[in-house]
Structure formats: structure tokens, C-alpha cells
C-alpha atoms as a PDB file:
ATOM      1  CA  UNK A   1       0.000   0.000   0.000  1.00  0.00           C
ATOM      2  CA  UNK A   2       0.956   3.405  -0.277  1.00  0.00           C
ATOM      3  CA  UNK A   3       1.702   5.952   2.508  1.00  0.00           C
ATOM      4  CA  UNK A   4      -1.614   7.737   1.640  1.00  0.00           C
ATOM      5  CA  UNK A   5      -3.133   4.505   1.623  1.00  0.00           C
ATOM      6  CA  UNK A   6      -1.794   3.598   4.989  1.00  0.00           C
ATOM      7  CA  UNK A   7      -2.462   6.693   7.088  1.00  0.00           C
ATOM      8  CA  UNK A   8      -5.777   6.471   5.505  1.00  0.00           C
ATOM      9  CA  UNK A   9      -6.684   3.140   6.654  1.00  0.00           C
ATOM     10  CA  UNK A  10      -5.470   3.494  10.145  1.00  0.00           C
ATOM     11  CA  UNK A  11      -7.389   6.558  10.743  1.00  0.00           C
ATOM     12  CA  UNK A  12     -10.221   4.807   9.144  1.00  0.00           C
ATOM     13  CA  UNK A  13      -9.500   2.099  11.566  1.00  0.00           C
ATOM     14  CA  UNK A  14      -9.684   4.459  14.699  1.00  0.00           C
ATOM     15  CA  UNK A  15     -13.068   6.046  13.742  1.00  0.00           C
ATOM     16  CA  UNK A  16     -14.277   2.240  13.863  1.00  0.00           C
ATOM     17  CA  UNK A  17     -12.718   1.922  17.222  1.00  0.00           C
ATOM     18  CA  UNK A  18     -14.300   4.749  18.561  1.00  0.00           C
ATOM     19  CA  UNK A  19     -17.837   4.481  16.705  1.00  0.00           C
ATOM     20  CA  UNK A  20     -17.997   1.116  17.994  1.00  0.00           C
ATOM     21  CA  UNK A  21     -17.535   2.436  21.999  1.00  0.00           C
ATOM     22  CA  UNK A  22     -20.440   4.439  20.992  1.00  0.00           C
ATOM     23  CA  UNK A  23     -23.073   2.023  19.179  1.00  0.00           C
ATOM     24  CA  UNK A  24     -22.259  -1.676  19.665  1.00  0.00           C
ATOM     25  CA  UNK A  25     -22.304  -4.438  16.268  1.00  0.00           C
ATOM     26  CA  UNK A  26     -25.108  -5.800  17.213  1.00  0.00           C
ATOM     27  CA  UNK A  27     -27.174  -2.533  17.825  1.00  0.00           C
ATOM     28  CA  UNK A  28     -25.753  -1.111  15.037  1.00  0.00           C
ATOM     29  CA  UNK A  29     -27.034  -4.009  12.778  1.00  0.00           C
ATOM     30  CA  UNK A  30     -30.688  -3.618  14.387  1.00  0.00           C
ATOM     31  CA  UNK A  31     -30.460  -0.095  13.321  1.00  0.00           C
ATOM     32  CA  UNK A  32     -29.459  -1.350   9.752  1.00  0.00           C
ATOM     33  CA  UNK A  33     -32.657  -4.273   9.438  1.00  0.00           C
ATOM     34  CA  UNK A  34     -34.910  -1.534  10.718  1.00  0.00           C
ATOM     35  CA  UNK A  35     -34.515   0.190   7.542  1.00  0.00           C
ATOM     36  CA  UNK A  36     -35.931  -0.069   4.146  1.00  0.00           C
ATOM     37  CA  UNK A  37     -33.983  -1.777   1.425  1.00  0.00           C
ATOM     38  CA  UNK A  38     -32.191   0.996  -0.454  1.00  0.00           C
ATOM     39  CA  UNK A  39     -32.360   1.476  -4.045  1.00  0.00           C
ATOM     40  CA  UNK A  40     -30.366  -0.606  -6.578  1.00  0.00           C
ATOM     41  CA  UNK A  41     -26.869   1.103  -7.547  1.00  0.00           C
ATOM     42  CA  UNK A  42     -26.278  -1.446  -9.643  1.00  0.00           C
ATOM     43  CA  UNK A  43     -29.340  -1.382 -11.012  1.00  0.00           C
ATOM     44  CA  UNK A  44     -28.915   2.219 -11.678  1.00  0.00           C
ATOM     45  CA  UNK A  45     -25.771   1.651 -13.214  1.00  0.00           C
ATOM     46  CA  UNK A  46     -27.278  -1.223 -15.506  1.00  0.00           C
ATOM     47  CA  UNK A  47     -29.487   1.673 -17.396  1.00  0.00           C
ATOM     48  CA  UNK A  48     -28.718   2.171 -20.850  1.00  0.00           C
ATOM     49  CA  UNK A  49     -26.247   4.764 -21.713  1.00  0.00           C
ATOM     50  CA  UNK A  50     -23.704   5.884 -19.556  1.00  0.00           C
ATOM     51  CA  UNK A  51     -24.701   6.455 -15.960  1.00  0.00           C
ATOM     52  CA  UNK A  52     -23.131   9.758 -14.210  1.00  0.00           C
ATOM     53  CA  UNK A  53     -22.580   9.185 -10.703  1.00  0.00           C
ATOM     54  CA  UNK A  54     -22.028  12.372  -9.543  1.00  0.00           C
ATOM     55  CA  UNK A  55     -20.054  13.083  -6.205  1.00  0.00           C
ATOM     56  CA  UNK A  56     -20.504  15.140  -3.387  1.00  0.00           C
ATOM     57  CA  UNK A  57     -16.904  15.997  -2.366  1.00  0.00           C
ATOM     58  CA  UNK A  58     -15.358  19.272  -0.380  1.00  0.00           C
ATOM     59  CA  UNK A  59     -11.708  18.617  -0.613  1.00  0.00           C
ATOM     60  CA  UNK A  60      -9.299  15.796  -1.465  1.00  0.00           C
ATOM     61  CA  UNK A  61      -5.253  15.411  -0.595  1.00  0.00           C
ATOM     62  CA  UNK A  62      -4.906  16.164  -3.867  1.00  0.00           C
ATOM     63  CA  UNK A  63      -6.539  19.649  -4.928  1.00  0.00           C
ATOM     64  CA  UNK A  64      -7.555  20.658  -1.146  1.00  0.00           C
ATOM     65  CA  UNK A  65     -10.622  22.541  -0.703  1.00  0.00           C
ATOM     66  CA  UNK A  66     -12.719  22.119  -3.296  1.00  0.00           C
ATOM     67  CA  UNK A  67     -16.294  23.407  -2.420  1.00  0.00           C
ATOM     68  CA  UNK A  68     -17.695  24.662   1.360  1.00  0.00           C
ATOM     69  CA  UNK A  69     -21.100  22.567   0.327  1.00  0.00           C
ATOM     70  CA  UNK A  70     -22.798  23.766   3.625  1.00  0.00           C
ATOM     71  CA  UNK A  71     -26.432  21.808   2.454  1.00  0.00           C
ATOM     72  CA  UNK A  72     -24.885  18.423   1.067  1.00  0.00           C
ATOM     73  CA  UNK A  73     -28.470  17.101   0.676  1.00  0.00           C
ATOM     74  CA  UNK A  74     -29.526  20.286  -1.403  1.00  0.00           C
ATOM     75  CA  UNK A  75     -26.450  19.536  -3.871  1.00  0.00           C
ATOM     76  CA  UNK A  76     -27.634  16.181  -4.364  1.00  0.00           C
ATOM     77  CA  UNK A  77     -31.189  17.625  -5.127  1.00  0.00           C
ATOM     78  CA  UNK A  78     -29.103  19.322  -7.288  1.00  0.00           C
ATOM     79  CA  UNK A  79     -27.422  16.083  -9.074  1.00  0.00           C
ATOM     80  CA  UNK A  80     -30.523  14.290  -8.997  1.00  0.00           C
ATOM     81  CA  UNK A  81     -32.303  16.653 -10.692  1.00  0.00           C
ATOM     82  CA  UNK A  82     -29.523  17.140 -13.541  1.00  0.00           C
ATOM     83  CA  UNK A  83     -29.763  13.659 -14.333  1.00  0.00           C
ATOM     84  CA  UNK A  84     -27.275  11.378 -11.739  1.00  0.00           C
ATOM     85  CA  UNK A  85     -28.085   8.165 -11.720  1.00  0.00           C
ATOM     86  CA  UNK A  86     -26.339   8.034  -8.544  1.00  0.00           C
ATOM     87  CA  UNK A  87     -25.096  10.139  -6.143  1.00  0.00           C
ATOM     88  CA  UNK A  88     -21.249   9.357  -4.217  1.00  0.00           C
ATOM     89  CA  UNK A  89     -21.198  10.478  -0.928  1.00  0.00           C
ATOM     90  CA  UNK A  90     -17.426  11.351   0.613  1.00  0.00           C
ATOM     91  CA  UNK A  91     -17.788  10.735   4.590  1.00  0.00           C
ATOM     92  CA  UNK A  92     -13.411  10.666   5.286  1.00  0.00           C
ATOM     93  CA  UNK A  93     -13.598  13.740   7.523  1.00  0.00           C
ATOM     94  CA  UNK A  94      -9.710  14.009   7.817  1.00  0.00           C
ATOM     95  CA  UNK A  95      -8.522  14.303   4.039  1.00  0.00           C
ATOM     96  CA  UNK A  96     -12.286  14.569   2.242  1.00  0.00           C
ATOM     97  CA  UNK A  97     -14.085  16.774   4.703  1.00  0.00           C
ATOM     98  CA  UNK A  98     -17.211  14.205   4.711  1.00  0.00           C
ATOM     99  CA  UNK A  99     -19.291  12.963   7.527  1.00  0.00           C
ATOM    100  CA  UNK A 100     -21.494   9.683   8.078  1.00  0.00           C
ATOM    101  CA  UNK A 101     -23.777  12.638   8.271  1.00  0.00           C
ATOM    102  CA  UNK A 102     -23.725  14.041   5.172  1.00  0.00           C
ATOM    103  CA  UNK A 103     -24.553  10.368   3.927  1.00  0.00           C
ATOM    104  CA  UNK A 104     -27.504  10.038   6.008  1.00  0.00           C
ATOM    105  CA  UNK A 105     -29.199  13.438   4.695  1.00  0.00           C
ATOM    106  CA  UNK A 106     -28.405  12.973   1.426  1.00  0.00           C
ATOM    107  CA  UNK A 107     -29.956   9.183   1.593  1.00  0.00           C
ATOM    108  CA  UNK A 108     -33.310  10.305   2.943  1.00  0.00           C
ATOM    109  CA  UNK A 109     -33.582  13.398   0.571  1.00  0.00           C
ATOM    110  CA  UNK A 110     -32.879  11.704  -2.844  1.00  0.00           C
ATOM    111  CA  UNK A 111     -34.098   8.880  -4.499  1.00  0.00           C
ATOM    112  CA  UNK A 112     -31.539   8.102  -6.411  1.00  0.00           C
ATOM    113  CA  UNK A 113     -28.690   5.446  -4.988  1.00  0.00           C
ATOM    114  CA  UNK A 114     -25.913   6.603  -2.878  1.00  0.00           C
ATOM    115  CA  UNK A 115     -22.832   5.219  -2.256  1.00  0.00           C
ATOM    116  CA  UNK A 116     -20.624   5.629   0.675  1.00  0.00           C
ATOM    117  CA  UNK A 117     -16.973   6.513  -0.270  1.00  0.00           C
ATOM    118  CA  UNK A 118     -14.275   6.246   2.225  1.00  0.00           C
ATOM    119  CA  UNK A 119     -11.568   3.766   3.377  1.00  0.00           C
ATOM    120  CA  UNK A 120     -13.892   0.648   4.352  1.00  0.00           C
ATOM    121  CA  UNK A 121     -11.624  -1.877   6.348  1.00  0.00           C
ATOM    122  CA  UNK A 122     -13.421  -3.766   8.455  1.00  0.00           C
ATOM    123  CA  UNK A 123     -17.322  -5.053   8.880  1.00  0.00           C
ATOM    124  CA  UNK A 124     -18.628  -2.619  11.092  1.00  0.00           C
ATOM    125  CA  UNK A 125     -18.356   0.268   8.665  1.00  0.00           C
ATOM    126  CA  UNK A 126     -20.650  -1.792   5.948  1.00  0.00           C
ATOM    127  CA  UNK A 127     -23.706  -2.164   8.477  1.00  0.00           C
ATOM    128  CA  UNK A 128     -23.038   1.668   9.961  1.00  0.00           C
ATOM    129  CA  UNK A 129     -23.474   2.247   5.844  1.00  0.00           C
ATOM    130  CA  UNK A 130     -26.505   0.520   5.610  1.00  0.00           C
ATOM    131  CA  UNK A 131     -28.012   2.301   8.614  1.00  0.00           C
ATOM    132  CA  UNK A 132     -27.266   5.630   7.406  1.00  0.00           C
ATOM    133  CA  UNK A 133     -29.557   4.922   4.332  1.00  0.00           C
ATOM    134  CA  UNK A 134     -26.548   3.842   1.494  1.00  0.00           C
ATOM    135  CA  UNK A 135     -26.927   1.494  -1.518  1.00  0.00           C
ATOM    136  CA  UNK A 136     -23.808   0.909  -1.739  1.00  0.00           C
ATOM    137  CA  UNK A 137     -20.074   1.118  -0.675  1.00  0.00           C
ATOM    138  CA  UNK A 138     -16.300   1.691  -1.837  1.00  0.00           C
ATOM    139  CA  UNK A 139     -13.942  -1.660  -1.608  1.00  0.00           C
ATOM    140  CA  UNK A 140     -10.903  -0.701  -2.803  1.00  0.00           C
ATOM    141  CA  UNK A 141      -8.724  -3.537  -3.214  1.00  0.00           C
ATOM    142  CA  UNK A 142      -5.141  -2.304  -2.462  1.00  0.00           C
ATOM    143  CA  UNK A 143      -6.052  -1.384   0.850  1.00  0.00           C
ATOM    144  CA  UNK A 144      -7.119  -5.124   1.106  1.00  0.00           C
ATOM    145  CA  UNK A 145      -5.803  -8.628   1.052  1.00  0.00           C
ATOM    146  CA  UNK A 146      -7.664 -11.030   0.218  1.00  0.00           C
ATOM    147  CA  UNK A 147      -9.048 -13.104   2.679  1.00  0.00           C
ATOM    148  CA  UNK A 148     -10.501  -9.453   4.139  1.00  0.00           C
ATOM    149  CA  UNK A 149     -12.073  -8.006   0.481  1.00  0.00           C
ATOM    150  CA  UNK A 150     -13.873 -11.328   0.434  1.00  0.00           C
ATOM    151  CA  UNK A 151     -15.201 -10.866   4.010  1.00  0.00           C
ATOM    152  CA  UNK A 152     -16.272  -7.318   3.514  1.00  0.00           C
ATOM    153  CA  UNK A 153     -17.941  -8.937   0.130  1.00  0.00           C
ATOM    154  CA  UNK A 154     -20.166 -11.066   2.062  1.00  0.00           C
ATOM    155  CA  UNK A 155     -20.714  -9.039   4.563  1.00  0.00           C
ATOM    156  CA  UNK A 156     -22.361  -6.445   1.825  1.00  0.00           C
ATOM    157  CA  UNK A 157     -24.408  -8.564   0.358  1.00  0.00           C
ATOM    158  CA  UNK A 158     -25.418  -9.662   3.506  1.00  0.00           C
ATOM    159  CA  UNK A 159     -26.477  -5.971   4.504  1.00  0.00           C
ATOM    160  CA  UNK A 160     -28.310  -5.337   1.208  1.00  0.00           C
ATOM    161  CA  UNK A 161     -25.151  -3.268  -0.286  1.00  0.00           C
ATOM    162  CA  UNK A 162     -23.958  -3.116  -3.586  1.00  0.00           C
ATOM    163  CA  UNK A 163     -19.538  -2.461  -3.440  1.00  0.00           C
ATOM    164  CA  UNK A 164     -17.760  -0.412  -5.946  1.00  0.00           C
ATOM    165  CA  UNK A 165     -14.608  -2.471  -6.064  1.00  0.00           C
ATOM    166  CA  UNK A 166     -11.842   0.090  -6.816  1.00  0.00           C
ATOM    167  CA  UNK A 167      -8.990  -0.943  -9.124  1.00  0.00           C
ATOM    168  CA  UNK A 168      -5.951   0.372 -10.765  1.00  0.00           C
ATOM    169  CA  UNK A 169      -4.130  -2.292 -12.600  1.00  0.00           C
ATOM    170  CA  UNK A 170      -5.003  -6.273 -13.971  1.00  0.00           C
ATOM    171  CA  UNK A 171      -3.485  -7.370 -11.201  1.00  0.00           C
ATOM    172  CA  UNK A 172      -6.269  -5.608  -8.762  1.00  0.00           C
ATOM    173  CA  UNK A 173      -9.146  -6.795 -11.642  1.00  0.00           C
ATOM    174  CA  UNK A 174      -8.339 -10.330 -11.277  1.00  0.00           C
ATOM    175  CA  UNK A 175      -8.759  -9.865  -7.277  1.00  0.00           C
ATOM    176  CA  UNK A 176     -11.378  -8.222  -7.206  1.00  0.00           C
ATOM    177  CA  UNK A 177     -12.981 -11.104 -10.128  1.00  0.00           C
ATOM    178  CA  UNK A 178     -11.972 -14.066  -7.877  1.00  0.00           C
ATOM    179  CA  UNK A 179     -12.975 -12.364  -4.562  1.00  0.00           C
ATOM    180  CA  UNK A 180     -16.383 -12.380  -5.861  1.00  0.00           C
ATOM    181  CA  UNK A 181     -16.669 -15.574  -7.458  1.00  0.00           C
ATOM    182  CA  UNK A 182     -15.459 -16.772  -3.789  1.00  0.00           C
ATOM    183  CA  UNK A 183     -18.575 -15.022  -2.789  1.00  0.00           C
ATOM    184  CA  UNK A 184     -20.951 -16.536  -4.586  1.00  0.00           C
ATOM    185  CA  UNK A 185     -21.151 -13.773  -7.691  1.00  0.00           C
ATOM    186  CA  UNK A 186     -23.882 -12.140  -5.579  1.00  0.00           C
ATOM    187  CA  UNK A 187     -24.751  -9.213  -6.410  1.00  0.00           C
ATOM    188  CA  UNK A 188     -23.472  -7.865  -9.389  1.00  0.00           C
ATOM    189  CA  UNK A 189     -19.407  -7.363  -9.837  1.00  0.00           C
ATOM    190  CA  UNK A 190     -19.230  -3.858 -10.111  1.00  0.00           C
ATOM    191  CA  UNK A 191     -15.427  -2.483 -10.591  1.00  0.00           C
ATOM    192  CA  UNK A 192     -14.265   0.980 -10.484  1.00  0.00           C
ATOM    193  CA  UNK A 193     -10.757   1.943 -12.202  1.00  0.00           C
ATOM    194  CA  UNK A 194      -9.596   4.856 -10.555  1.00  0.00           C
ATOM    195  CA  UNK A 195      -7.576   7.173 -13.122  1.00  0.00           C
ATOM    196  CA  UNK A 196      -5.810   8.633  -9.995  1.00  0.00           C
ATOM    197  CA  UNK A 197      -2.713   6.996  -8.798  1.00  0.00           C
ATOM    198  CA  UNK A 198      -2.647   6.642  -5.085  1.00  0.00           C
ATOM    199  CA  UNK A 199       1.056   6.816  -4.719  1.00  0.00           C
ATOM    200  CA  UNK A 200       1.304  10.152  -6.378  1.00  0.00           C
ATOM    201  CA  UNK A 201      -2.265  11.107  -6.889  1.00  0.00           C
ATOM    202  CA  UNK A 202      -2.058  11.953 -10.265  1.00  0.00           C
ATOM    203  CA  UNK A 203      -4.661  11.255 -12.770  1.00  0.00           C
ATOM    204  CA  UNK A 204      -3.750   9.218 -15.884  1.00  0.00           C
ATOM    205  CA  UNK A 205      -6.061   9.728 -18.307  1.00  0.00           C
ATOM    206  CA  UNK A 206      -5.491   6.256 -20.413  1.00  0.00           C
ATOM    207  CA  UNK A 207      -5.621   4.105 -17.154  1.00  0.00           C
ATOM    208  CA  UNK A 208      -9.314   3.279 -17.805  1.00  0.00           C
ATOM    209  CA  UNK A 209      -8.357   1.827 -21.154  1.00  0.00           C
ATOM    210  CA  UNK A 210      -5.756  -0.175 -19.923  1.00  0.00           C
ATOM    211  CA  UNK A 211      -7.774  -1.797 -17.219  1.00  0.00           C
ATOM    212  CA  UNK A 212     -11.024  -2.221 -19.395  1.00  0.00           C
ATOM    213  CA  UNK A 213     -10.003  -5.392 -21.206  1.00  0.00           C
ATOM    214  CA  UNK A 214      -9.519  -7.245 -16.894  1.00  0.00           C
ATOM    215  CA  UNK A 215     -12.562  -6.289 -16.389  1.00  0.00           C
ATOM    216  CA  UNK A 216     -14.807  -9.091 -16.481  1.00  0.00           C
ATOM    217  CA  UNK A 217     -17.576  -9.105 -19.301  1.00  0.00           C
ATOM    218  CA  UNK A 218     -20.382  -9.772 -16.676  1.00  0.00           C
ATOM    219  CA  UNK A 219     -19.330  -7.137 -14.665  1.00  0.00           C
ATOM    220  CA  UNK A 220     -20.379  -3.299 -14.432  1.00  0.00           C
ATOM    221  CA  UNK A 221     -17.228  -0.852 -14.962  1.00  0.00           C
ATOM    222  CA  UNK A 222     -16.903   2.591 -13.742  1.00  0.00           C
ATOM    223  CA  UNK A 223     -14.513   5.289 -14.505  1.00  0.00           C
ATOM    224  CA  UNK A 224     -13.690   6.739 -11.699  1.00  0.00           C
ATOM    225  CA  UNK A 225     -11.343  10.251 -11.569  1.00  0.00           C
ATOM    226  CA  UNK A 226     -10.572  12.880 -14.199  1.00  0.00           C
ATOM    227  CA  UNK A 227     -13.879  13.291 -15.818  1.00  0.00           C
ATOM    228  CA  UNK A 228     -13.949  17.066 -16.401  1.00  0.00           C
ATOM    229  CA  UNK A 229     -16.716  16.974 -19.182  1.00  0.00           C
ATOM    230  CA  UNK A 230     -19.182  15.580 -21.902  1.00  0.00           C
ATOM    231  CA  UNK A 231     -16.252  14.796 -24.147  1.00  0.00           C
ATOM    232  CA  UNK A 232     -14.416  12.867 -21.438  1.00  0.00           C
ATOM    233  CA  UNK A 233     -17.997  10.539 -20.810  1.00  0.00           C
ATOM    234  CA  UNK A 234     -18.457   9.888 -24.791  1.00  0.00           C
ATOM    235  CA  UNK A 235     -14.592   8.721 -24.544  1.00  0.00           C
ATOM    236  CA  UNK A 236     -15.170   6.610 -21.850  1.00  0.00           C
ATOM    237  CA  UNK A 237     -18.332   5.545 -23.057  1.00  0.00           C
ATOM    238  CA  UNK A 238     -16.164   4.511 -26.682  1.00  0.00           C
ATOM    239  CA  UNK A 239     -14.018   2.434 -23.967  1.00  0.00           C
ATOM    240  CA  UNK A 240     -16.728   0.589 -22.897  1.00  0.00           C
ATOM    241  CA  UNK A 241     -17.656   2.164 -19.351  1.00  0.00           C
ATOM    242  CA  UNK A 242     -20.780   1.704 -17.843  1.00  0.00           C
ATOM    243  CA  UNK A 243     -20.607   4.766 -15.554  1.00  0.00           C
ATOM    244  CA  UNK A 244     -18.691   7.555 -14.836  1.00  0.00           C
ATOM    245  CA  UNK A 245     -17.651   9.226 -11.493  1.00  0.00           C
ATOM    246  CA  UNK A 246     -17.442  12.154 -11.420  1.00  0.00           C
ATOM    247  CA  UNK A 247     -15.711  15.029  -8.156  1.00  0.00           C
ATOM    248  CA  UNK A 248     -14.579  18.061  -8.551  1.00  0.00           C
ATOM    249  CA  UNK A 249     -16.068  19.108 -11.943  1.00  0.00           C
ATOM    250  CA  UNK A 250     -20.214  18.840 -10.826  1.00  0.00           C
ATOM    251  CA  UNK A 251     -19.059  19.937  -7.335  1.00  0.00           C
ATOM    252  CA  UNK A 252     -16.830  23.426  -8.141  1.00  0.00           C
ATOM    253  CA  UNK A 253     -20.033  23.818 -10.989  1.00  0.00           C
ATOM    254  CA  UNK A 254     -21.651  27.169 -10.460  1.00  0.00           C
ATOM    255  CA  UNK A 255     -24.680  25.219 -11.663  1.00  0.00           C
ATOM    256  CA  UNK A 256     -24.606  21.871 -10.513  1.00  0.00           C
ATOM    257  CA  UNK A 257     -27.814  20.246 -12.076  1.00  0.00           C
ATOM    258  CA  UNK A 258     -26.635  21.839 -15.653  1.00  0.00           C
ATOM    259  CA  UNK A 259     -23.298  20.463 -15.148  1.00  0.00           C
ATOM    260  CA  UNK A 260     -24.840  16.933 -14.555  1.00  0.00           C
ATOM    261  CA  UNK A 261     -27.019  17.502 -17.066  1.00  0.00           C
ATOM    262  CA  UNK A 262     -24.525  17.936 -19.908  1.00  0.00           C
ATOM    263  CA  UNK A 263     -22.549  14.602 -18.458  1.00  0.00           C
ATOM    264  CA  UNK A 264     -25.959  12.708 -18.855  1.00  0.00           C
ATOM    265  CA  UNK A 265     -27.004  13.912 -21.913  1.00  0.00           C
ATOM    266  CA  UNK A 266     -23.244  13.195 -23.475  1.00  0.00           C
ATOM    267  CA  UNK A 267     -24.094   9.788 -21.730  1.00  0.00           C
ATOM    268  CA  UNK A 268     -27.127   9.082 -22.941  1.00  0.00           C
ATOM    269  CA  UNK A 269     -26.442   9.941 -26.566  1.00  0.00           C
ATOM    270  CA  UNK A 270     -24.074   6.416 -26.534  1.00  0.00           C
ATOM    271  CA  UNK A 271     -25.007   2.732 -26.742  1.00  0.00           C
ATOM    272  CA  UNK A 272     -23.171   0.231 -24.814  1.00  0.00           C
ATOM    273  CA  UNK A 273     -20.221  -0.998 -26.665  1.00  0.00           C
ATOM    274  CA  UNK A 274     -20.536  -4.502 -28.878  1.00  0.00           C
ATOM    275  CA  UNK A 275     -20.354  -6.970 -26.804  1.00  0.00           C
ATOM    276  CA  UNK A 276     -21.024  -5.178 -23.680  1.00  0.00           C
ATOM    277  CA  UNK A 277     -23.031  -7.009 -20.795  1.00  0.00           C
ATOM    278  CA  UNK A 278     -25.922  -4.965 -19.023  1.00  0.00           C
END
């Protein structure tokens, strides 16, 4: 892992500790089956065209402070009503600015999917997920081994979770492929290939295409990183994603629903590659 990666995961690993002094497993779980099943992300990423998944982000190690977002719920109002299938939710409050509670008012004001994004590394994040409202959650495989990205795998479809399994190379595609096969291949593979390198945190803009062909035909794929507008989503689309995720560009937007508007239209002016499973 990388140093980013690290620090990351250990301070991930200390908000568990702590949340877990707080609200026990088992209460926390409760909490989680008292809720309604959440909407399908994968479904939502399953529509034709290109779904945008647009993110609701205030900073990031790599740019800083992005946007002050003081109403995250109204922003992804905002997203929903431009068009996003789906609506990323950033709750690292040390590097990202986010909160669980951003995720739980943005869950019970939209009806679109959400999905949690931080550094999930160990059970008891996946069912605080699912009791904040979430369809889903980020998995990103080289914070993992693999004995633990097969637990967490389980343990989300368990909770009624879809995971956005976060890759950057073949390598991390074939993981994340056999880690769900171990599971069952319940729910859907989806796989995320993250343009941004988490050693330096620059974006490369060809890493989607070199990842594409790992990706598994039965599985969703989702560029994730360095989507800055509707030419980037009818390249990506041409590459055969089934999604795009997109930060900084709908978040900075002086009109956000426009912004995501333009992404979804560019998105839904493509069909799915030849051969393409949806």
C-alpha cells in the first residue's frame, strides 16, 4: 500500500474503534434491518447509456478545498435533478471533509442510490453504511488482502449493499474477479478503475483503457477520476464504461444540475459498446 493509503486506513481504523464504543455491532445491525432496502446502484448503473454518478466531495489530498457545500443534501437535489443516476457520498472527515452525516441526509432526501466513499476496512463500517440509508459502498482492493475483500464482500451482500470495487491495474481486476466468485457472484461485480494513482495522486487519463479489457464481461465498470466533461464521458463511453464518477467538476459547478445535465445527456447519446453485458 501506499503511505496515503496507509495513514488512511489506520485513521479509518480508529473512527471504527471509537464508533464502535459508541453504538455496539449488534445494535448497530438492528439499526441497519430496521430500515428499508435501499435502491439498486447497480441497477442504476445497468441503465442504458452511460450512468453519471455524480459526487458530493469538499476537498481531497490532492486539490484541497474544493467546495464549502454547507447543504450536502440540497447539492444532491441538485445532481438528482440534472440527471445522476447516482449520487457518491465522501464521509473521510480528515482528508475529504465528509461525515457519516452528510450520507444520512443525502440518503433520505434523494431517491436516487448513494454510495458511501471512504476507506472501508473492516465489517462494522458496511452495516453503519446501511443504517445511514446507502446502496452501496467503496472496496478498494489495495487497501485489502484477500481473505478481508472477500469478508467485507459477504458481509455487503449480507447488509443489502452493492460495493464499488476500486482498481488500478489487472493485477487488482483479477482480485477483485476471484474475490467475488469466492462469494458466490452475488450481487453484481461492479469495478471501479480509478484514473488517480494513489502513490502520487495523479490522474492518468489512459488508465481506464488499460484496465477495461480485466474487467470481467459480466461485470459493471466505472470510470472513476478525471472526468472534467461531456467529451471525457463519450470517450469513456467509446471504452466501454458503464458509468462515470465524477468530483470536482459537478461539485466546483456554479450550476450543478446543468453540469450533470450535460454529463448525462453526453451519456445518454451512446449505446453500450458490442459486446457489452448490461
Amino acid at each position: 500500500m501506499t503511505s496515503f493509503l496507509d495513514s488512511a486506513c489506520a485513521s479509518a481504523r480508529e473512527r471504527v474503534r471509537s464508533a464502535a464504543g459508541r453504538i455496539g455491532l449488534d445494535e448497530l445491525r438492528d439499526r441497519a434491518g430496521a430500515t428499508s432496502p435501499p435502491p439498486s446502484f447497480a441497477g442504476a448503473l445497468a441503465a442504458p447509456g452511460v450512468t453519471v454518478i455524480a459526487e458530493v466531495k469538499r476537498a481531497s489530498p490532492s486539490r484541497g478545498a474544493i467546495a464549502a457545500i454547507p447543504d450536502p443534501a440540497a447539492l444532491a437535489r441538485s445532481y438528482a435533478d440534472g440527471g445522476a443516476g447516482a449520487v457518491s457520498v465522501l464521509t473521510e472527515p480528515r482528508w475529504f471533509q465528509g461525515s457519516l452525516g452528510d450520507l444520512e441526509a443525502i440518503a433520505a432526501s434523494v431517491g436516487v442510490p448513494t454510495l458511501r466513499k471512504d476507506f472501508v476496512v473492516d465489517d462494522y463500517q458496511l452495516w453503519e453504511s446501511r443504517a445511514a440509508g446507502a446502496s452501496a459502498v467503496l472496496l478498494i482492493v489495495a487497501a485489502l488482502d484477500d481473505a478481508t475483500l472477500q469478508r467485507l464482500l459477504a458481509t455487503a451482500a449480507h447488509a443489502e449493499l452493492d460495493a464499488l470495487v476500486e482498481v488500478h491495474d489487472a493485477g487488482e481486476a483479477a482480485r477483485a474477479a476471484a474475490a467475488h466468485t469466492a462469494c458466490g457472484g452475488s450481487p453484481r461485480l461492479v469495478i471501479g478503475v480509478n484514473a488517480r494513482d494513489l502513490a502520487t495522486l495523479a490522474v492518468d487519463p489512459d488508465r481506464f483503457a488499460a484496465v477495461r479489457d480485466a474487467v470481467p464481461s459480466h461485470a459493471l465498470a466505472v470510470a472513476e477520476s478525471g472526468v472534467r466533461g461531456p467529451d471525457d464521458v463519450r470517450r469513456l463511453a467509446g471504452l466501454g464504461a458503464d458509468a462515470v464518477l465524477v468530483g470536482e467538476h459537478v461539485a466546483r459547478a456554479p450550476d450543478p444540475a446543468a453540469a450533470v445535465r450535460a454529463l448525462a445527456l453526453a451519456g445518454s447519446a451512446t449505446d453500450a459498446p458490442t459486446g457489452a453485458t448490461r
